[in-house]
C-alpha atoms as a PDB file:
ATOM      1  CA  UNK A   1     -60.694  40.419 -15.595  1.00  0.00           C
ATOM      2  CA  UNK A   2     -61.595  41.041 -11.924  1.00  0.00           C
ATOM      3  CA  UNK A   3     -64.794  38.906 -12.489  1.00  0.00           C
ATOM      4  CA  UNK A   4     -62.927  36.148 -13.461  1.00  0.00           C
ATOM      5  CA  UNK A   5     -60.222  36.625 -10.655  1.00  0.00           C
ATOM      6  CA  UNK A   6     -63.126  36.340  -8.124  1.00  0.00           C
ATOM      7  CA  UNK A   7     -64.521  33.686 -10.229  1.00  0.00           C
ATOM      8  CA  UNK A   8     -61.570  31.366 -10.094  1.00  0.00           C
ATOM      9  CA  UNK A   9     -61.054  30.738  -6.398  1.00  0.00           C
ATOM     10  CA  UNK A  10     -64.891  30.597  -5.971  1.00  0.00           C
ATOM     11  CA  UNK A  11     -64.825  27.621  -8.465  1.00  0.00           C
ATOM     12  CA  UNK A  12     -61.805  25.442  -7.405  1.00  0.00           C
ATOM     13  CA  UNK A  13     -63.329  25.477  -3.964  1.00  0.00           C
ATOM     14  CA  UNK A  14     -67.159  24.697  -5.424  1.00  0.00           C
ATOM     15  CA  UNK A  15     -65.327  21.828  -7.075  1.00  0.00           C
ATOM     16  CA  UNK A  16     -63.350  21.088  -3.845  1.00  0.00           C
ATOM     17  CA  UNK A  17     -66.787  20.725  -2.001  1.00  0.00           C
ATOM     18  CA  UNK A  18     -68.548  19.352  -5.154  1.00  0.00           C
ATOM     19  CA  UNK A  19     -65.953  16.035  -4.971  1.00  0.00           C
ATOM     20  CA  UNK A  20     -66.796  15.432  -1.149  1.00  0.00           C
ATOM     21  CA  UNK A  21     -70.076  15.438  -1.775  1.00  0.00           C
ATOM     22  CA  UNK A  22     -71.064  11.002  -2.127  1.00  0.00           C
ATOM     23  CA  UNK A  23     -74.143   9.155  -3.082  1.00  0.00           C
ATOM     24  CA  UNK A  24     -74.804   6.320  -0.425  1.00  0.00           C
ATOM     25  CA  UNK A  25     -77.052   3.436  -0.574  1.00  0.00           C
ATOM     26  CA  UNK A  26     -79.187   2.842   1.880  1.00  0.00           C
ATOM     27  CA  UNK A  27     -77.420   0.497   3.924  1.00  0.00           C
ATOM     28  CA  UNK A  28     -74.104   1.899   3.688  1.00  0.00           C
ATOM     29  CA  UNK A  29     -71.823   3.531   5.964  1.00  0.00           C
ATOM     30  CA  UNK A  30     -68.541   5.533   6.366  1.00  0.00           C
ATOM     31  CA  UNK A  31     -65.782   5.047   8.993  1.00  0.00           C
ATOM     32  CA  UNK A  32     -64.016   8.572   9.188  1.00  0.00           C
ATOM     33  CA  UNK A  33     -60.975   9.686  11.032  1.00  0.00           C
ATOM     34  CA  UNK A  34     -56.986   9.372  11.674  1.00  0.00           C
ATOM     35  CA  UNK A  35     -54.929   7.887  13.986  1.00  0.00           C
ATOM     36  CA  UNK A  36     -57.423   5.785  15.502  1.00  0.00           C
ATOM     37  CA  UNK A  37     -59.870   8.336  16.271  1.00  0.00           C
ATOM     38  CA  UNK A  38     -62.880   6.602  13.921  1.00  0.00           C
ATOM     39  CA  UNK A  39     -66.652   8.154  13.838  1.00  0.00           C
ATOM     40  CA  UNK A  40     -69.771   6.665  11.800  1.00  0.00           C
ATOM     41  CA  UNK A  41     -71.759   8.530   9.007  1.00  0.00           C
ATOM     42  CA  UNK A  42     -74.660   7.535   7.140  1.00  0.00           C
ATOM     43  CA  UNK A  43     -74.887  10.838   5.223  1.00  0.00           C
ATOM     44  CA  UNK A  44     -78.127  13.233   6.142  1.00  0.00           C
ATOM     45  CA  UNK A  45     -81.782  13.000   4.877  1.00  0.00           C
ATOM     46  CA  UNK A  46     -81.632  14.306   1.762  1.00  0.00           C
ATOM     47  CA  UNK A  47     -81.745  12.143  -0.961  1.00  0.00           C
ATOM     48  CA  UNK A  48     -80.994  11.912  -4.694  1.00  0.00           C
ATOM     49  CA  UNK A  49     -81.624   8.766  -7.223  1.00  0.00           C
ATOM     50  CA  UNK A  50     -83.070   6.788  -4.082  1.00  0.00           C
ATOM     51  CA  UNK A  51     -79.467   7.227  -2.417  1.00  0.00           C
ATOM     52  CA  UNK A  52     -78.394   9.481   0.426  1.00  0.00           C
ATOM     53  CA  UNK A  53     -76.272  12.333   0.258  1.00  0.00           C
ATOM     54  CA  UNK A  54     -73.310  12.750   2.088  1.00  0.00           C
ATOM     55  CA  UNK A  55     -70.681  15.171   2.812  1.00  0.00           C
ATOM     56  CA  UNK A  56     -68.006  13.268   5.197  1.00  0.00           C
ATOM     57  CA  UNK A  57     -65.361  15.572   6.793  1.00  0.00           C
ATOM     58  CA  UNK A  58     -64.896  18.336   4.498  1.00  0.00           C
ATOM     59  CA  UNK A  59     -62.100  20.509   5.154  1.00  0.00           C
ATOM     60  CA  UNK A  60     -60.482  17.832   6.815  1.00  0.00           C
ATOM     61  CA  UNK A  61     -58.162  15.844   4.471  1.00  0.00           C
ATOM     62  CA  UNK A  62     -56.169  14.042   6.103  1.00  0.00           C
ATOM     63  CA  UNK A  63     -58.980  11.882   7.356  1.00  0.00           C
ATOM     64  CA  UNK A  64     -59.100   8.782   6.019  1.00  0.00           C
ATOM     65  CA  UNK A  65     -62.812   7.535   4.837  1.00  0.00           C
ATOM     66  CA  UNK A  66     -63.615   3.643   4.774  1.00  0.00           C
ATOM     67  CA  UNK A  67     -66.978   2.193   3.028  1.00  0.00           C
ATOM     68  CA  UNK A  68     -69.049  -0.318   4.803  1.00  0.00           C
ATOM     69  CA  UNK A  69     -72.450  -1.252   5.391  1.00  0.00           C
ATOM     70  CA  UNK A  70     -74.385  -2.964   7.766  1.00  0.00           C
ATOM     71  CA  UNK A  71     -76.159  -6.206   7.511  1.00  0.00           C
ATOM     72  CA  UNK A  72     -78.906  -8.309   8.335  1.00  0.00           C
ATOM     73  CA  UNK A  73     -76.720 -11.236   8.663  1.00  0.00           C
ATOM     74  CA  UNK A  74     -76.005 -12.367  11.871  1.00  0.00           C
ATOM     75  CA  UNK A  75     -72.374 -14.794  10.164  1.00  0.00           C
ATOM     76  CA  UNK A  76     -70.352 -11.486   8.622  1.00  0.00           C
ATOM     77  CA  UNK A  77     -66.868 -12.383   9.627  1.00  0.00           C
ATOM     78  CA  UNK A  78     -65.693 -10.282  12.124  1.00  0.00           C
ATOM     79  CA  UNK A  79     -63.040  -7.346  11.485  1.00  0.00           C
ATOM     80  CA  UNK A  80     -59.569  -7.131  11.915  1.00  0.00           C
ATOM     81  CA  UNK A  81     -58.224  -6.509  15.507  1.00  0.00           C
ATOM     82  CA  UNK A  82     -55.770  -3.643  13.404  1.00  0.00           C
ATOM     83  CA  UNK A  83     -57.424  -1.584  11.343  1.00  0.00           C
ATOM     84  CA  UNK A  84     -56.039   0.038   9.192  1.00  0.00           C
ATOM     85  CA  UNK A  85     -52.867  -1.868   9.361  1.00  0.00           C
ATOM     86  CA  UNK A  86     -49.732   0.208  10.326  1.00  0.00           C
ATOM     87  CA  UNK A  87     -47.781   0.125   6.518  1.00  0.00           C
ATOM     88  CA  UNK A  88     -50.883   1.259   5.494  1.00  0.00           C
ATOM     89  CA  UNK A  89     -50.902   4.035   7.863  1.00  0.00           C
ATOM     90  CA  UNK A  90     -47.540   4.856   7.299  1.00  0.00           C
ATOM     91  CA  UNK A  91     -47.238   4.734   4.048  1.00  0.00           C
ATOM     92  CA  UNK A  92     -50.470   7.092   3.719  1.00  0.00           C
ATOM     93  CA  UNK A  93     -48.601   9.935   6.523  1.00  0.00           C
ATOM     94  CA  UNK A  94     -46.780  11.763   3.949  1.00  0.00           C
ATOM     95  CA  UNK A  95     -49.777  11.945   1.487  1.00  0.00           C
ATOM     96  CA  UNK A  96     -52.087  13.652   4.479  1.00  0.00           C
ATOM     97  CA  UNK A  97     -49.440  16.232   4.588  1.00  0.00           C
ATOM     98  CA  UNK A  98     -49.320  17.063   1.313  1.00  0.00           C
ATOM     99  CA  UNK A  99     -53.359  17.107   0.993  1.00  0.00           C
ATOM    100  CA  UNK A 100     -53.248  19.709   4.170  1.00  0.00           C
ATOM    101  CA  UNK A 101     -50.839  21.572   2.170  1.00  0.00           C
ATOM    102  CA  UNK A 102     -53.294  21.370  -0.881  1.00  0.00           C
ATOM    103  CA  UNK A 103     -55.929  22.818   1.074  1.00  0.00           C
ATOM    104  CA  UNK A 104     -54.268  25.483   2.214  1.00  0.00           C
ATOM    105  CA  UNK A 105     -53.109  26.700  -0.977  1.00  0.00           C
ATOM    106  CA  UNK A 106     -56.819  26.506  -1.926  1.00  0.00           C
ATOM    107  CA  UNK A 107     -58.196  28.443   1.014  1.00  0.00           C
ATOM    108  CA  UNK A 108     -55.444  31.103   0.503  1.00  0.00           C
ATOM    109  CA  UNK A 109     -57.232  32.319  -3.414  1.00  0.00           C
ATOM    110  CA  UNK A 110     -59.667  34.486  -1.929  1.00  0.00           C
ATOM    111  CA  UNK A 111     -57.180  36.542   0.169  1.00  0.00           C
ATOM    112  CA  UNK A 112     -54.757  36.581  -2.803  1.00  0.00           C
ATOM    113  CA  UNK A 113     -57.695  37.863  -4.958  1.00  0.00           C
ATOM    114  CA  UNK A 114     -58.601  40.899  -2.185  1.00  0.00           C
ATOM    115  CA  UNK A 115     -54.739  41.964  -2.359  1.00  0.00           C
ATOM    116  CA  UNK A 116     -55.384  44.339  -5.436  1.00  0.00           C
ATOM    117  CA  UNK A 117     -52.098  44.533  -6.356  1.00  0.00           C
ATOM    118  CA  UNK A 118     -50.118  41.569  -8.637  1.00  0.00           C
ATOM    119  CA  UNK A 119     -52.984  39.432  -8.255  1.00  0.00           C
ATOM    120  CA  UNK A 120     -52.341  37.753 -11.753  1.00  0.00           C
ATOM    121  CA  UNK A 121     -48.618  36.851 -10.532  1.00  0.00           C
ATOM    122  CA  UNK A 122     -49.632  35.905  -7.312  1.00  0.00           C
ATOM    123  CA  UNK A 123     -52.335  33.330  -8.540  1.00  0.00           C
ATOM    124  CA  UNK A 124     -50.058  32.028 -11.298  1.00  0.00           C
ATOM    125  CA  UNK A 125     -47.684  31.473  -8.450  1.00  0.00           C
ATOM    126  CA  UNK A 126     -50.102  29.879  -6.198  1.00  0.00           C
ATOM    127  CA  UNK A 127     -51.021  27.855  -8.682  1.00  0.00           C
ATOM    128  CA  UNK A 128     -47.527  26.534 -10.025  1.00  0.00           C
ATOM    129  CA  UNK A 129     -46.933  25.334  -5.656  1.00  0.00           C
ATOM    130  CA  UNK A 130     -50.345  24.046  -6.239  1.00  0.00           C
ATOM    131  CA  UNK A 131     -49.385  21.585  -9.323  1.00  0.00           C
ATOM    132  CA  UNK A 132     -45.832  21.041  -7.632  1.00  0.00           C
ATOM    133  CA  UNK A 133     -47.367  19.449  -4.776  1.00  0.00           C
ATOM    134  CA  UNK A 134     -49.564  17.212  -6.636  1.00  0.00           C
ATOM    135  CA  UNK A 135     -46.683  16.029  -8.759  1.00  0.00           C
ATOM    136  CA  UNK A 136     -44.939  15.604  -5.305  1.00  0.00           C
ATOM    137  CA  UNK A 137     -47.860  13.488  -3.457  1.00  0.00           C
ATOM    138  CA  UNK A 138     -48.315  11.294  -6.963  1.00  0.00           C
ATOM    139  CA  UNK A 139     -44.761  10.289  -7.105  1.00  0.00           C
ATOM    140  CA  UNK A 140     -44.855   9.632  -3.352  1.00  0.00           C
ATOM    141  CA  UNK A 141     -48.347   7.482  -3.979  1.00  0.00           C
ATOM    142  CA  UNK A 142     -46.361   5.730  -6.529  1.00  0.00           C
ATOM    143  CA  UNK A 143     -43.710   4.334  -4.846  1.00  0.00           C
ATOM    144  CA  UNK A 144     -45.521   3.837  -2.115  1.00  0.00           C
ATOM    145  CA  UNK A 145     -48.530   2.025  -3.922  1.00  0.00           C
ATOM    146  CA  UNK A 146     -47.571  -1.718  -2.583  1.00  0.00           C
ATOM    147  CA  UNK A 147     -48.159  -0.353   0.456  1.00  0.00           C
ATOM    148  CA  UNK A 148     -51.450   1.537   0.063  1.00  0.00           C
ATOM    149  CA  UNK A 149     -53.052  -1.367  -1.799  1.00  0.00           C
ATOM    150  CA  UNK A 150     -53.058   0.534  -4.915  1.00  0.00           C
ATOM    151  CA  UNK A 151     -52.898  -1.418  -8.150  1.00  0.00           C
ATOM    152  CA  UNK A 152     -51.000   0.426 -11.145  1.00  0.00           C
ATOM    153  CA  UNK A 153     -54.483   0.835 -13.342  1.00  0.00           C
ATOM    154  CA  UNK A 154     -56.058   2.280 -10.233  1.00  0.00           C
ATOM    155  CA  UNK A 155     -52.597   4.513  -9.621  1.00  0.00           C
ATOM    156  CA  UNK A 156     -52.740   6.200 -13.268  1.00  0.00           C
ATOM    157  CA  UNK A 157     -56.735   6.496 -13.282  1.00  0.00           C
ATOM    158  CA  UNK A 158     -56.064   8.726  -9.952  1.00  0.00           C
ATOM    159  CA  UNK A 159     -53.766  10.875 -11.371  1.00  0.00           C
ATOM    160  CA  UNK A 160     -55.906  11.607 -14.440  1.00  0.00           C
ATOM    161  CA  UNK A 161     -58.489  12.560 -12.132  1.00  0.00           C
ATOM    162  CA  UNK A 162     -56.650  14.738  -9.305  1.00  0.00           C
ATOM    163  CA  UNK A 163     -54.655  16.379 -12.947  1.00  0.00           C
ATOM    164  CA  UNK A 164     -57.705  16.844 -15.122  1.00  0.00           C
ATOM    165  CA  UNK A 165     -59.281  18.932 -11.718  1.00  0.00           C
ATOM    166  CA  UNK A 166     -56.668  20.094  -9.797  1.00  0.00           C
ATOM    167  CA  UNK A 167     -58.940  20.970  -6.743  1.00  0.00           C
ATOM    168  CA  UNK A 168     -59.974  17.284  -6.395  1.00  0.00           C
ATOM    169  CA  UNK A 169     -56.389  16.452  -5.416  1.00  0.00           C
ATOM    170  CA  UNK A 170     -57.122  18.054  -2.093  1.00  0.00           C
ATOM    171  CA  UNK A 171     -59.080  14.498  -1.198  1.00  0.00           C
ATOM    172  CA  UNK A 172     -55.940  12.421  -2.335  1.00  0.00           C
ATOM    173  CA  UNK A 173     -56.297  10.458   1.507  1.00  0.00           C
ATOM    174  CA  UNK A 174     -59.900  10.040   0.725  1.00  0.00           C
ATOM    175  CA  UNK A 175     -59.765   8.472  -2.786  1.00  0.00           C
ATOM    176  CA  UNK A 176     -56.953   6.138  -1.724  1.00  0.00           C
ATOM    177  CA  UNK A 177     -58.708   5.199   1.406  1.00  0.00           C
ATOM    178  CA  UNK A 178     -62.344   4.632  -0.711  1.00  0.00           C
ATOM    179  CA  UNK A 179     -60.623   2.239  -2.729  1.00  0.00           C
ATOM    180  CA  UNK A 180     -59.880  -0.012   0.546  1.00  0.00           C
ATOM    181  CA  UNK A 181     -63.404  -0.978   1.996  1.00  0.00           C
ATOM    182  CA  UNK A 182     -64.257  -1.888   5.431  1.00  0.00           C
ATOM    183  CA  UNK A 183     -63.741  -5.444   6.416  1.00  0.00           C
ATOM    184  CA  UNK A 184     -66.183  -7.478   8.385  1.00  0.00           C
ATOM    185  CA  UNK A 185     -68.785  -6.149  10.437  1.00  0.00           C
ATOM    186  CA  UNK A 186     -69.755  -3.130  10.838  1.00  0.00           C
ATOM    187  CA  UNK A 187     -71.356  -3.172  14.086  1.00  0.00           C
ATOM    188  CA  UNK A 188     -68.506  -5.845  15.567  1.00  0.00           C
ATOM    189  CA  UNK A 189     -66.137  -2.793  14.230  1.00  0.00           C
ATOM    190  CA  UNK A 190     -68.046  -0.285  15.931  1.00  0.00           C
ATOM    191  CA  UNK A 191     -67.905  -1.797  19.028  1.00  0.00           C
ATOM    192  CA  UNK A 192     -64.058  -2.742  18.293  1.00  0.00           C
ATOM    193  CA  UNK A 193     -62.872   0.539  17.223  1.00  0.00           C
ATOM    194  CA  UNK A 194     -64.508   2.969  19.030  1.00  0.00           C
ATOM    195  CA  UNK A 195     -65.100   4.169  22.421  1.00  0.00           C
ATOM    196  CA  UNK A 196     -66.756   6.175  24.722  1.00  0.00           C
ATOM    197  CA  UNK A 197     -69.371   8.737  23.499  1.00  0.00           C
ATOM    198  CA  UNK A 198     -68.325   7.923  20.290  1.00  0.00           C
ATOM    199  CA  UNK A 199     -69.609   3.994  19.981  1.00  0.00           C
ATOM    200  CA  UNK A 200     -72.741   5.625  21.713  1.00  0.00           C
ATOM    201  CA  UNK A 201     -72.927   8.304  18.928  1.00  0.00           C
ATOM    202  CA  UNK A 202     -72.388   5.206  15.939  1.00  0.00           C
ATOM    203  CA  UNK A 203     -74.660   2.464  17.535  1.00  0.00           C
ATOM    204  CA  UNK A 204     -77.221   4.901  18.273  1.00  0.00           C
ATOM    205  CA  UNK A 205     -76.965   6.231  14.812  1.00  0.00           C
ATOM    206  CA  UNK A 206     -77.425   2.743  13.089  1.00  0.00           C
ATOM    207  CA  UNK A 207     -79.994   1.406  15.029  1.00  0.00           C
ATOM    208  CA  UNK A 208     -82.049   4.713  14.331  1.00  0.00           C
ATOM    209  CA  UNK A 209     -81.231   3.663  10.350  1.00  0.00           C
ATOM    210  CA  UNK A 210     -82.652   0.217  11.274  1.00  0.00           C
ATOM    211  CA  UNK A 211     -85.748   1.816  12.900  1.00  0.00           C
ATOM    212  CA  UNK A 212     -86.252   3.739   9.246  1.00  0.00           C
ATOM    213  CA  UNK A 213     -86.504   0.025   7.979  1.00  0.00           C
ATOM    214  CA  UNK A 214     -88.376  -1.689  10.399  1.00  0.00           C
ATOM    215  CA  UNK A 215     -91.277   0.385  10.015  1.00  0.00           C
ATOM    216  CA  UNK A 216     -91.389   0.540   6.552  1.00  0.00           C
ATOM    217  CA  UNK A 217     -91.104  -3.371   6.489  1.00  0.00           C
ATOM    218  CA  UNK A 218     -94.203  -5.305   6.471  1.00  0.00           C
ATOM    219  CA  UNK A 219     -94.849  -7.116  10.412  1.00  0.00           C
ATOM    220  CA  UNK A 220     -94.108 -10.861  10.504  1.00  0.00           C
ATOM    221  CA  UNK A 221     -92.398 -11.312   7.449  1.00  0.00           C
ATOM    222  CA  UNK A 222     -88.641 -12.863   7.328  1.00  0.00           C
ATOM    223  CA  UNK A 223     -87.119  -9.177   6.615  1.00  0.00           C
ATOM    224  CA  UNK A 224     -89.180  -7.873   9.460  1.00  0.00           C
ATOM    225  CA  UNK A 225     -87.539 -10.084  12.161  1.00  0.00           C
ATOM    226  CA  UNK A 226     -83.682  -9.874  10.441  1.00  0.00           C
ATOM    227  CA  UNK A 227     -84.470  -6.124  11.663  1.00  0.00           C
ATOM    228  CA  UNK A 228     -85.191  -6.951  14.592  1.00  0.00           C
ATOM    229  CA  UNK A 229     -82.377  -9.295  15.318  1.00  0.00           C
ATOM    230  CA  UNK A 230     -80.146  -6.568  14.017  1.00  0.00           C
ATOM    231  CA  UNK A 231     -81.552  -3.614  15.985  1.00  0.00           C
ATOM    232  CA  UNK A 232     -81.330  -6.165  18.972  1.00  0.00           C
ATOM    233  CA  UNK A 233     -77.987  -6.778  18.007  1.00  0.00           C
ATOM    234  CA  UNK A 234     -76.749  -3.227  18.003  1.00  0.00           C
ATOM    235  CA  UNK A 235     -78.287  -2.774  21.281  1.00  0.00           C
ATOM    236  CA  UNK A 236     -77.883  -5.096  23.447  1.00  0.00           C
ATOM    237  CA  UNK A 237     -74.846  -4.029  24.979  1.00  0.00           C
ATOM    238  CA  UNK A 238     -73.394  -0.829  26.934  1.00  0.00           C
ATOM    239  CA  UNK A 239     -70.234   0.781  25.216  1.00  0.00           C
ATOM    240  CA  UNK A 240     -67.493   0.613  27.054  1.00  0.00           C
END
């Protein structure tokens, strides 16, 4: 019994971590943050099926995550002046509560487990807030699904996944946000959306991605000088 009390909370929050964890390919990209606070992340070195791994803001959920990429084309239409747009924002506000809430719930199992006494009750209880809130955020998500984009087949495959694994419903922002990508380009939205030392941070982070590929690509060939138009591209100019 006490194995599997220290057991439990040790595998909702390996699960938890487990559904942060994304496979990128290699010219994609994540815009993270809230309230227009945006940073760039390519995931780290290691790799696994020839795509990167990358853990993007865990223990943060009410961050919203965005997938782009960057591209070799110099014509990718460039991104909205608002992004995300302010229903969308809104509408999303009440859901980053409730995932905070989620989260803290989830970080408060260990402690419970340590208390000695009524730990059964005290998970059960945990546990019964825990599914409450859920049911909370997905009616919430539903009636505010116009709103977030969310189509009804992509509403009720959401809440088979956050109710099958209860710890995945901590990442509720982050699923809804995955499903909206990144519009236009990535670099144009770089220099858009973000500012001081963090526009440095992203444009020096992509054009070190871009250096990975030029020297693997073979001199003088067509992909070759895309690169280099690109890594000029990224350059060329001092953020604000």
């Amino acid at each position: 019994m006490i194995a599997f009390e220290y057991a439990l909370p040790a595998g909702a929050l390996a699960l938890y971590l487990y559904d942060c964890c994304m496979l990128l390919y290699a010219n994609a990209l994540l815009c993270v943050g809230s309230r227009g606070r945006w940073r760039i992340v390519i995931g780290g070195e290691m790799s696994l099926f020839g795509k990167r791994i990358c853990v993007a803001a865990p223990f943060q959920p009410w961050e919203s995550i965005f997938r782009g990429a960057w591209s070799e084309r110099p014509d990718i239409a460039e991104p909205p002046r608002e992004w995300p747009d302010a229903r969308f924002s809104a509408a999303l506000t009440p859901v980053r509560v409730l995932a905070t809430l989620l989260l803290a719930l989830l970080l408060a199992l260990p402690p419970i487990v340590l208390v000695g006494e009524h730990v059964a009750e005290l998970l059960l209880l945990t546990f019964a807030v825990y599914y409450l809130l859920i049911v909370i955020a997905l009616i919430v998500i539903f009636l505010r699904r116009n709103a977030l984009a969310l189509q009804l087949k992509q509403f009720w495959l959401l809440s088979f996944d956050v109710l099958a694994c209860a710890p995945f419903a901590v990442n509720l922002v982050r699923k809804i946000s995955l499903l909206q990508p990144l519009q236009g380009d990535a670099i144009l939205f770089t220099r858009m959306h973000l500012g001081g030392e963090r526009q440095r941070a992203a444009l020096a982070l992509l054009a070190g991605r871009v250096d990975e590929f030029l020297r693997a690509a073979e001199p003088g060939t067509e992909q070759a000088t895309r690169l280099q138009a690109l890594h000029a591209r990224i350059t060329q100019e001092e953020p604000a």
